[in-house]
PDB file of N, CA and C in Angstrom:
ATOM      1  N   UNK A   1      15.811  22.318  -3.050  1.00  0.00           N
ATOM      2  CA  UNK A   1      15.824  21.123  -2.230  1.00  0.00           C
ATOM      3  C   UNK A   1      15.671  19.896  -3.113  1.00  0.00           C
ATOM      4  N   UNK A   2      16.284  18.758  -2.695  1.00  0.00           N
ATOM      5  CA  UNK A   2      16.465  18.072  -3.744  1.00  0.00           C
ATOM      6  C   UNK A   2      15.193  16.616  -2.692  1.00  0.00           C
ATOM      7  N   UNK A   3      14.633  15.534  -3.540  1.00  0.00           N
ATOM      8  CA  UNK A   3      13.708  14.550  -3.080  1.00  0.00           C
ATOM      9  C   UNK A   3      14.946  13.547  -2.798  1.00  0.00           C
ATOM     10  N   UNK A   4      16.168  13.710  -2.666  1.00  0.00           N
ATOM     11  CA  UNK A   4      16.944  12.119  -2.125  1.00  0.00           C
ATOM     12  C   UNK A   4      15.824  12.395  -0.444  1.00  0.00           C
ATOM     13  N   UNK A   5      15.557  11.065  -0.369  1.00  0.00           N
ATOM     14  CA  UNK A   5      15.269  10.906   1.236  1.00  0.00           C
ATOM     15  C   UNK A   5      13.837  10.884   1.394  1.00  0.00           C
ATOM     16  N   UNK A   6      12.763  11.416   0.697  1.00  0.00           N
ATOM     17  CA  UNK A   6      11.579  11.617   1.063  1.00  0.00           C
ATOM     18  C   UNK A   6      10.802  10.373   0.153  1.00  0.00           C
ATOM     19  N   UNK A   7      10.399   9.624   1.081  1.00  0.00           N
ATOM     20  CA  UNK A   7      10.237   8.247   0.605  1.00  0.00           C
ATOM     21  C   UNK A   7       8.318   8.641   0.175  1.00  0.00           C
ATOM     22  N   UNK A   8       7.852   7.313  -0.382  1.00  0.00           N
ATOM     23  CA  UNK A   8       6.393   7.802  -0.803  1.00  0.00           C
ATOM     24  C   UNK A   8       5.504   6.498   0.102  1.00  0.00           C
ATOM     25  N   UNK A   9       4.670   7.520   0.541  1.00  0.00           N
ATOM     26  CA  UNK A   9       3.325   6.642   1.476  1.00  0.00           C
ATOM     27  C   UNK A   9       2.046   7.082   0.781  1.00  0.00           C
ATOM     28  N   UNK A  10       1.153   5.860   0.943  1.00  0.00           N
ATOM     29  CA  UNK A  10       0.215   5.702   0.220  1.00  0.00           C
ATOM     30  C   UNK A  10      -0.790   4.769   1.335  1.00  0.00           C
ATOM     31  N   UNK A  11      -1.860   5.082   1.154  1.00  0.00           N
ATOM     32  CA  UNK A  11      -2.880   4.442   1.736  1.00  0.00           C
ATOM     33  C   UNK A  11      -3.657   3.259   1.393  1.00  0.00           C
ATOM     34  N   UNK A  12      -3.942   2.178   1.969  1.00  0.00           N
ATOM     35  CA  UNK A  12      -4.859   1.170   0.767  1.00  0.00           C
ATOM     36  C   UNK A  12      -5.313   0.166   1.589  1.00  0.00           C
ATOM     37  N   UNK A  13      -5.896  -0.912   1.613  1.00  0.00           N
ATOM     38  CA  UNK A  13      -6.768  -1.970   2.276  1.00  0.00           C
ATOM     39  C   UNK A  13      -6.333  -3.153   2.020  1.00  0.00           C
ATOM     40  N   UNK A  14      -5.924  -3.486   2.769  1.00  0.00           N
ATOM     41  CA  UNK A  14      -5.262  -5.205   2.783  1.00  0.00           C
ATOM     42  C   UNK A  14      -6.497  -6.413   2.362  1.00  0.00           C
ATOM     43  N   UNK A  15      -5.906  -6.491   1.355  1.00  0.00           N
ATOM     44  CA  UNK A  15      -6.622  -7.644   0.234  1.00  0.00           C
ATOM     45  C   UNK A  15      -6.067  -9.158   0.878  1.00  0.00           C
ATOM     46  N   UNK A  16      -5.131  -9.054   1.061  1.00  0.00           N
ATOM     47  CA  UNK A  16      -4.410 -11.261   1.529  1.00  0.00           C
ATOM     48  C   UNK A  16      -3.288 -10.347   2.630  1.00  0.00           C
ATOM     49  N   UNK A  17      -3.924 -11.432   3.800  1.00  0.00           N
ATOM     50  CA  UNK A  17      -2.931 -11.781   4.735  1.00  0.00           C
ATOM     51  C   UNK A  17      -2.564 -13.420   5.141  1.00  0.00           C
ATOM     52  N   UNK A  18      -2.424 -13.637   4.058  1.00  0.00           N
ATOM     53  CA  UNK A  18      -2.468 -15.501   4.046  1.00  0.00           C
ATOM     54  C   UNK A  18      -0.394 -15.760   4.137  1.00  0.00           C
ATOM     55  N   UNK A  19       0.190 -14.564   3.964  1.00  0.00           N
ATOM     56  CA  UNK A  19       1.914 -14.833   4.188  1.00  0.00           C
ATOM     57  C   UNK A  19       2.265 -14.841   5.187  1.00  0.00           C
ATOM     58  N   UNK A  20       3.262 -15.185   5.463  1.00  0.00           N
ATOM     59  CA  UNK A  20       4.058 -14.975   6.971  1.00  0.00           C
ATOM     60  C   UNK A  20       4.697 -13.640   6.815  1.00  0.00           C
ATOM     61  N   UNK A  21       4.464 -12.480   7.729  1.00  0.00           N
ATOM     62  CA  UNK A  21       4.969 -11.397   8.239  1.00  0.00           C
ATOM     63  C   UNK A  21       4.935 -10.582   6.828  1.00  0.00           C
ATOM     64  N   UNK A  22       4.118 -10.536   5.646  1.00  0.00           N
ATOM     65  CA  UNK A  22       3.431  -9.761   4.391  1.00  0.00           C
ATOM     66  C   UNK A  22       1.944  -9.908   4.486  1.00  0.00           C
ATOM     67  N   UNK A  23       1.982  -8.767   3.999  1.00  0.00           N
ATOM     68  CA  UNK A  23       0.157  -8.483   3.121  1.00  0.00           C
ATOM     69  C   UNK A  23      -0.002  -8.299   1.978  1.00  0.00           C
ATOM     70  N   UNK A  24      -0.892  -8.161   1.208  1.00  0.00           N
ATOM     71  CA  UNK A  24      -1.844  -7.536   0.688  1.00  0.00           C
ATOM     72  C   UNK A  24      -2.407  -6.361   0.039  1.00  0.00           C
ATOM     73  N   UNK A  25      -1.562  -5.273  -0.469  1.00  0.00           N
ATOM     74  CA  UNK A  25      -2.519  -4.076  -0.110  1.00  0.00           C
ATOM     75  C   UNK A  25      -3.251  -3.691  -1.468  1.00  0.00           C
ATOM     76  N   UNK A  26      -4.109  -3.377  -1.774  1.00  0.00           N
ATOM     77  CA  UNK A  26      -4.813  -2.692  -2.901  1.00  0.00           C
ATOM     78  C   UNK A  26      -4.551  -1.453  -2.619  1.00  0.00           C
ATOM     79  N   UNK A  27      -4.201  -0.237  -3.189  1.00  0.00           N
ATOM     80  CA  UNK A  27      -3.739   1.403  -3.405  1.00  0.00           C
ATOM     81  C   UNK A  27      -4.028   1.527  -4.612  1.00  0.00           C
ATOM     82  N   UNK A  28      -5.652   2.442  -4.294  1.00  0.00           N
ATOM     83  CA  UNK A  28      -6.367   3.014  -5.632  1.00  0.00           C
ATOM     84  C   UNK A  28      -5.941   4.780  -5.863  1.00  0.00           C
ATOM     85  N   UNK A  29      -5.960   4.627  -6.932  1.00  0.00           N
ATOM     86  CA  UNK A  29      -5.422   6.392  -7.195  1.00  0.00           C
ATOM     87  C   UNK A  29      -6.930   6.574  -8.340  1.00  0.00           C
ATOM     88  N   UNK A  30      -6.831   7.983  -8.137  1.00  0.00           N
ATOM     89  CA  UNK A  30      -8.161   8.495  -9.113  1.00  0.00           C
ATOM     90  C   UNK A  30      -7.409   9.406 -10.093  1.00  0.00           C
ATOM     91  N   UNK A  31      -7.274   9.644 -11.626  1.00  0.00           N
ATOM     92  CA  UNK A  31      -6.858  10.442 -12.234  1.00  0.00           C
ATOM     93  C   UNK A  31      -8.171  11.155 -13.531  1.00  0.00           C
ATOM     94  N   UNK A  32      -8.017  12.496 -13.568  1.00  0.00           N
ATOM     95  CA  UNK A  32      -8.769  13.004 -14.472  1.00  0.00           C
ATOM     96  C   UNK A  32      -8.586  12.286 -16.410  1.00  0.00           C
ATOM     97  N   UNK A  33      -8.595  11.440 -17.047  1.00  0.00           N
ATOM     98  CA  UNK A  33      -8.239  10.850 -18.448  1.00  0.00           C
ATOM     99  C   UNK A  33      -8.270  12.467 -19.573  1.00  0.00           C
ATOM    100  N   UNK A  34      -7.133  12.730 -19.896  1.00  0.00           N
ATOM    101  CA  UNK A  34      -6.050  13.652 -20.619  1.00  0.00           C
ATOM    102  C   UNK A  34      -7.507  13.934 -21.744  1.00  0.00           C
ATOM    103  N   UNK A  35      -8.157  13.271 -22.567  1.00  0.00           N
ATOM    104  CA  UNK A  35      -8.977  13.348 -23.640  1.00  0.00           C
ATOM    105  C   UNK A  35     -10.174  13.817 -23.080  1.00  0.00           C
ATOM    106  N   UNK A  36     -10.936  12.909 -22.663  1.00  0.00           N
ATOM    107  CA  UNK A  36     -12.313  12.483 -22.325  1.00  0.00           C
ATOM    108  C   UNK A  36     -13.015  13.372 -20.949  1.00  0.00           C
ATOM    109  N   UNK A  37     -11.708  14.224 -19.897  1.00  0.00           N
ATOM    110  CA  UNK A  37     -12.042  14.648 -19.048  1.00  0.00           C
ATOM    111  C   UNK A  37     -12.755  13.539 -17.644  1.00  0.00           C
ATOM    112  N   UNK A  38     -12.771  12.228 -17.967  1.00  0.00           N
ATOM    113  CA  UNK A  38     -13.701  11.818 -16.911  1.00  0.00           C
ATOM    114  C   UNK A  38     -12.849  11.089 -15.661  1.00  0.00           C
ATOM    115  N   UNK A  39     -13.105  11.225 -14.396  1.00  0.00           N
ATOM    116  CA  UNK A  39     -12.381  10.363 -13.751  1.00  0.00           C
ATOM    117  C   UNK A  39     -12.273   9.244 -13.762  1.00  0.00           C
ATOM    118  N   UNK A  40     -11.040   8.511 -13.310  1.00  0.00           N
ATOM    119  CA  UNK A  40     -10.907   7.065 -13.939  1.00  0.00           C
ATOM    120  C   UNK A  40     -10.287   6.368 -12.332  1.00  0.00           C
ATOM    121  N   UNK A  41     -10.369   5.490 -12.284  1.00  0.00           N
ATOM    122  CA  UNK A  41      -9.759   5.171 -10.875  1.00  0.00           C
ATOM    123  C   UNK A  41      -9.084   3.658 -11.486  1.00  0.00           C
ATOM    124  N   UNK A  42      -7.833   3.768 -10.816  1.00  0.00           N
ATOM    125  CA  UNK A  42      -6.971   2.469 -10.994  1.00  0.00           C
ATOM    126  C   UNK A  42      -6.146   2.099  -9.704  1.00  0.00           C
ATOM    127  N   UNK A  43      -6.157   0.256  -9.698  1.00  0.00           N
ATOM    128  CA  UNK A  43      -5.977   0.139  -8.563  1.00  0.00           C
ATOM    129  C   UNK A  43      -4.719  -1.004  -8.630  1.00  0.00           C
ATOM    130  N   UNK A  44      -3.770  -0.644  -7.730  1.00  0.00           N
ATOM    131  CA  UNK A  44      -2.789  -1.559  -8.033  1.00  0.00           C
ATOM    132  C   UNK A  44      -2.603  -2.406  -6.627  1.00  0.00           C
ATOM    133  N   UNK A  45      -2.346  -3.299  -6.877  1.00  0.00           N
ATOM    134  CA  UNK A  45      -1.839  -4.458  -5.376  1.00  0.00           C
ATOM    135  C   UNK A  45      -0.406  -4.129  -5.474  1.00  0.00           C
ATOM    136  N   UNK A  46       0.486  -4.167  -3.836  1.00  0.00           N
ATOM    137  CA  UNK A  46       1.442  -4.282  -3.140  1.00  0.00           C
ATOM    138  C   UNK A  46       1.876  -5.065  -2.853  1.00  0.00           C
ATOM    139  N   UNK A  47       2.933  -5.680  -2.244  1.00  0.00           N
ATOM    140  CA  UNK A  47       3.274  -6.211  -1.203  1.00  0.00           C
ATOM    141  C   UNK A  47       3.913  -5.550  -0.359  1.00  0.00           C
ATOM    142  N   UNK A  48       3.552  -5.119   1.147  1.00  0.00           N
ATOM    143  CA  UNK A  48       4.013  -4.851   2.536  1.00  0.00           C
ATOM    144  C   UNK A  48       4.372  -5.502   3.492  1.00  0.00           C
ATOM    145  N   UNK A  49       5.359  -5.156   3.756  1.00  0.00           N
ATOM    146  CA  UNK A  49       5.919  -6.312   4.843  1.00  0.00           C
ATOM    147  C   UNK A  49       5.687  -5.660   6.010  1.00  0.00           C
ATOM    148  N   UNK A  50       4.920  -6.853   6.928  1.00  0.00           N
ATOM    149  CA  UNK A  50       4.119  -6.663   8.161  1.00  0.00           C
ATOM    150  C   UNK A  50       4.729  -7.643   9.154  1.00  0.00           C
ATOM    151  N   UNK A  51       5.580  -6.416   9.885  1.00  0.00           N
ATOM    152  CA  UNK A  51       6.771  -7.654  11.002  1.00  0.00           C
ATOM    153  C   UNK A  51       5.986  -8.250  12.029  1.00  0.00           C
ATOM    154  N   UNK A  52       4.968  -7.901  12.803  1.00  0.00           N
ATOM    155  CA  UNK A  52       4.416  -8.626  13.699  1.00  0.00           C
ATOM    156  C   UNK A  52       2.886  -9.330  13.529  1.00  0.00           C
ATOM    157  N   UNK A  53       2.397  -9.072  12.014  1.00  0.00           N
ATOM    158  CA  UNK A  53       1.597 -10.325  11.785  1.00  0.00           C
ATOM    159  C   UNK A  53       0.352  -9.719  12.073  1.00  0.00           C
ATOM    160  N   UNK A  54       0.153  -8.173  12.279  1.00  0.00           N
ATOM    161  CA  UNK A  54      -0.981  -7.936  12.700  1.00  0.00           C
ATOM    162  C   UNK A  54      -2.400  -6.857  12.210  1.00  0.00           C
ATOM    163  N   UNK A  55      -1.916  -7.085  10.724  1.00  0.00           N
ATOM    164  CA  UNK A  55      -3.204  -7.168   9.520  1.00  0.00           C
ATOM    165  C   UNK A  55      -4.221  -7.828   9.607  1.00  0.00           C
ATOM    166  N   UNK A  56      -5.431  -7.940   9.257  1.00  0.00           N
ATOM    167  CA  UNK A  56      -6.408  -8.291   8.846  1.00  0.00           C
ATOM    168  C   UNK A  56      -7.148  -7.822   7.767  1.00  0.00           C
ATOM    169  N   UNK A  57      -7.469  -9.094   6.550  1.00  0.00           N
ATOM    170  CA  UNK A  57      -8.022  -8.439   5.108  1.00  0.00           C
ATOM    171  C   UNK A  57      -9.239  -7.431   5.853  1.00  0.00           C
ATOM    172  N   UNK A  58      -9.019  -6.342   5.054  1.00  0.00           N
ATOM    173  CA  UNK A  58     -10.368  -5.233   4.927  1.00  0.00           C
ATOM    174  C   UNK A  58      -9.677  -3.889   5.693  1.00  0.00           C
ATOM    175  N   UNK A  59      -8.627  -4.219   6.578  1.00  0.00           N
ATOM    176  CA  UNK A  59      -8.227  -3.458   7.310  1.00  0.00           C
ATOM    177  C   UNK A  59      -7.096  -1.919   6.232  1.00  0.00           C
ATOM    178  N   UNK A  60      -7.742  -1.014   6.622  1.00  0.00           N
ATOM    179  CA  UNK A  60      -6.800   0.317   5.767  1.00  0.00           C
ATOM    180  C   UNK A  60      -5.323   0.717   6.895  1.00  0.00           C
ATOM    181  N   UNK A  61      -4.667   0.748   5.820  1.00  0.00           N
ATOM    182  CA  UNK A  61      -3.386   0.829   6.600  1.00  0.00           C
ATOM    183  C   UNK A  61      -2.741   1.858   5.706  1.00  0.00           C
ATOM    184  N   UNK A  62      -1.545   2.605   6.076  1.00  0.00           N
ATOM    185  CA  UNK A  62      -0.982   3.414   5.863  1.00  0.00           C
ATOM    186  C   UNK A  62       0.434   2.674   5.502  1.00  0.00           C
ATOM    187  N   UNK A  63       1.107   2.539   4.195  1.00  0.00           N
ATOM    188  CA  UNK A  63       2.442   2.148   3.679  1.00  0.00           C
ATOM    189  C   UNK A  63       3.632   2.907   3.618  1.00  0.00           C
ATOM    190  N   UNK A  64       4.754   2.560   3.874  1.00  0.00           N
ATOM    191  CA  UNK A  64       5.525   3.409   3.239  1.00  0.00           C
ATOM    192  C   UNK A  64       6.759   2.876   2.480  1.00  0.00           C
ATOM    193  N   UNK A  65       7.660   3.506   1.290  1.00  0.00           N
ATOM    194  CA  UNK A  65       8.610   2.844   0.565  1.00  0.00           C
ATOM    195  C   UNK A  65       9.702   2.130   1.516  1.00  0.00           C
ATOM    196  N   UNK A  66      10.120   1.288   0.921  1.00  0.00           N
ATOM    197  CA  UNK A  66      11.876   1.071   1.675  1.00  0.00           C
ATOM    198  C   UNK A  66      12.671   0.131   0.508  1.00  0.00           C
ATOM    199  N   UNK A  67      13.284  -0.135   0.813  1.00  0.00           N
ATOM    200  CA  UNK A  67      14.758  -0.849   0.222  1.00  0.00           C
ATOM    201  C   UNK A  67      14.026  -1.905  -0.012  1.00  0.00           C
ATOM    202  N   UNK A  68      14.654  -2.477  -1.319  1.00  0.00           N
ATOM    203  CA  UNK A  68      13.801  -4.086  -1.436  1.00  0.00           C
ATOM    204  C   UNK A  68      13.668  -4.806  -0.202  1.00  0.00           C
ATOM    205  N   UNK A  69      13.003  -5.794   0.089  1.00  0.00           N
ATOM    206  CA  UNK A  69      13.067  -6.163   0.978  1.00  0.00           C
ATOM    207  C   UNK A  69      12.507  -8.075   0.535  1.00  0.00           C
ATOM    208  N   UNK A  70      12.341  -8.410  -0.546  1.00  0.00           N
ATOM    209  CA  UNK A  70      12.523  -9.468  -1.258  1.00  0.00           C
ATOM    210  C   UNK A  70      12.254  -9.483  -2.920  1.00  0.00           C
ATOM    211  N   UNK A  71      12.004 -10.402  -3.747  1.00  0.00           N
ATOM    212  CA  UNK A  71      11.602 -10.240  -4.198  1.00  0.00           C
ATOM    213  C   UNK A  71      10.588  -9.420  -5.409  1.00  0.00           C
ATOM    214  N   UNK A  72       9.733  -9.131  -4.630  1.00  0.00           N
ATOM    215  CA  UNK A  72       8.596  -7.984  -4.787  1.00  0.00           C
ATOM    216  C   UNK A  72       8.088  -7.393  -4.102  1.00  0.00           C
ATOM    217  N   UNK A  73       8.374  -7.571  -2.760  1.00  0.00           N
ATOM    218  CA  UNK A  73       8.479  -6.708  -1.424  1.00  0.00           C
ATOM    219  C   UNK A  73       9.496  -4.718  -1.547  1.00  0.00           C
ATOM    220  N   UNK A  74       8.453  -4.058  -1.989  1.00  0.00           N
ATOM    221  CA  UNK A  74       9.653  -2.905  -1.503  1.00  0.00           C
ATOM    222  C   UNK A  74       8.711  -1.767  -0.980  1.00  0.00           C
ATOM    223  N   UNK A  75       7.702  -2.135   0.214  1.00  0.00           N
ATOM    224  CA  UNK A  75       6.921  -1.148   1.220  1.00  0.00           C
ATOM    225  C   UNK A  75       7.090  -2.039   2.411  1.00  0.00           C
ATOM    226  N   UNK A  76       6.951  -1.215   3.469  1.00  0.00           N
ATOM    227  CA  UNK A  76       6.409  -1.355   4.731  1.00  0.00           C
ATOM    228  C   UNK A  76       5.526  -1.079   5.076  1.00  0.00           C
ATOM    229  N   UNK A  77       5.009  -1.567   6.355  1.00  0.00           N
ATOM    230  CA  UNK A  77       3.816  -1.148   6.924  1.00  0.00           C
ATOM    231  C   UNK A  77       3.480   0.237   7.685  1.00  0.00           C
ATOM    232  N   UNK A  78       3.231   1.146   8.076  1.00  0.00           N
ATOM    233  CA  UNK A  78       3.835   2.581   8.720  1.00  0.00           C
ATOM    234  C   UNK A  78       2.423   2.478  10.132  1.00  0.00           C
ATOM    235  N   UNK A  79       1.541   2.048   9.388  1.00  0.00           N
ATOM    236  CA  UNK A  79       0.515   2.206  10.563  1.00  0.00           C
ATOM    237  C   UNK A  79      -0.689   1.942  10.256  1.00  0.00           C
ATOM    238  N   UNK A  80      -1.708   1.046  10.976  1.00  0.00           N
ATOM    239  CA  UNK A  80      -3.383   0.907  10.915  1.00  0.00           C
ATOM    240  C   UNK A  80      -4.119   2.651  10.776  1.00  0.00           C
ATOM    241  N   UNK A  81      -4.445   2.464  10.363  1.00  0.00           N
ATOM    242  CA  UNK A  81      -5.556   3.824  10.078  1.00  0.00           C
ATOM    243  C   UNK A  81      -6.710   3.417  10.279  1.00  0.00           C
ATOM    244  N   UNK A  82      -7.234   2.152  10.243  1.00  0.00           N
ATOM    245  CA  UNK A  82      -8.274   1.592  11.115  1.00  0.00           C
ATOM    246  C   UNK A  82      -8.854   0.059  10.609  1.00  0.00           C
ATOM    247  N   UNK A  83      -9.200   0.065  11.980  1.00  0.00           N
ATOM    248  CA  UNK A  83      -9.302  -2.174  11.750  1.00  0.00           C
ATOM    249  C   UNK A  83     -10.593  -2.330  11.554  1.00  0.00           C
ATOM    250  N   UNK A  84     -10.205  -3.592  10.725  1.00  0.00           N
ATOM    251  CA  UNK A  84     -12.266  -4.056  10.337  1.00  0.00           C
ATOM    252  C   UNK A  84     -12.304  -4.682  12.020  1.00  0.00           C
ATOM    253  N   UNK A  85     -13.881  -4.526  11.843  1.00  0.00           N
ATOM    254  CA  UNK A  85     -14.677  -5.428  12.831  1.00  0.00           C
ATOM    255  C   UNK A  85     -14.811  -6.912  12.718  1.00  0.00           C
TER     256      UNK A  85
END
């Protein structure tokens, strides 16, 4: 079976919702370091494009890939996994 088609989703917490219809996202990954054995955690920012505006920083959301979509835009939003208070 070949991966054309199976796009990649990732989980992470919306850092800036200060754009029109984009966020924010921080998506931390944890990897074991090849030498040293110790876990290391690294965290990269996104941009997701959020068509109806309805993020809030702190909030974890669920991403997924797509086609550029500007710039530096190339995720979508797929779904809240849960809203800050």
């Amino acid at each position: 079976m070949s991966d054309r088609g199976i796009r990649k989703v990732r989980t992470g917490t919306v850092t800036s919702d200060k754009m029109d219809k984009s966020v924010t996202v921080a998506v931390e990954r944890t990897y074991r370091h090849p030498v040293y054995k110790k876990v290391v955690r690294r965290t990269k920012r996104v941009l997701a494009h959020d068509e109806s505006n309805q993020c809030q920083v702190g909030d974890v959301v669920r991403i997924v890939e797509s086609k550029p979509l500007s710039r530096r835009k190339r995720w979508r939003l797929q779904s809240i996994v849960s809203k800050v208070e």
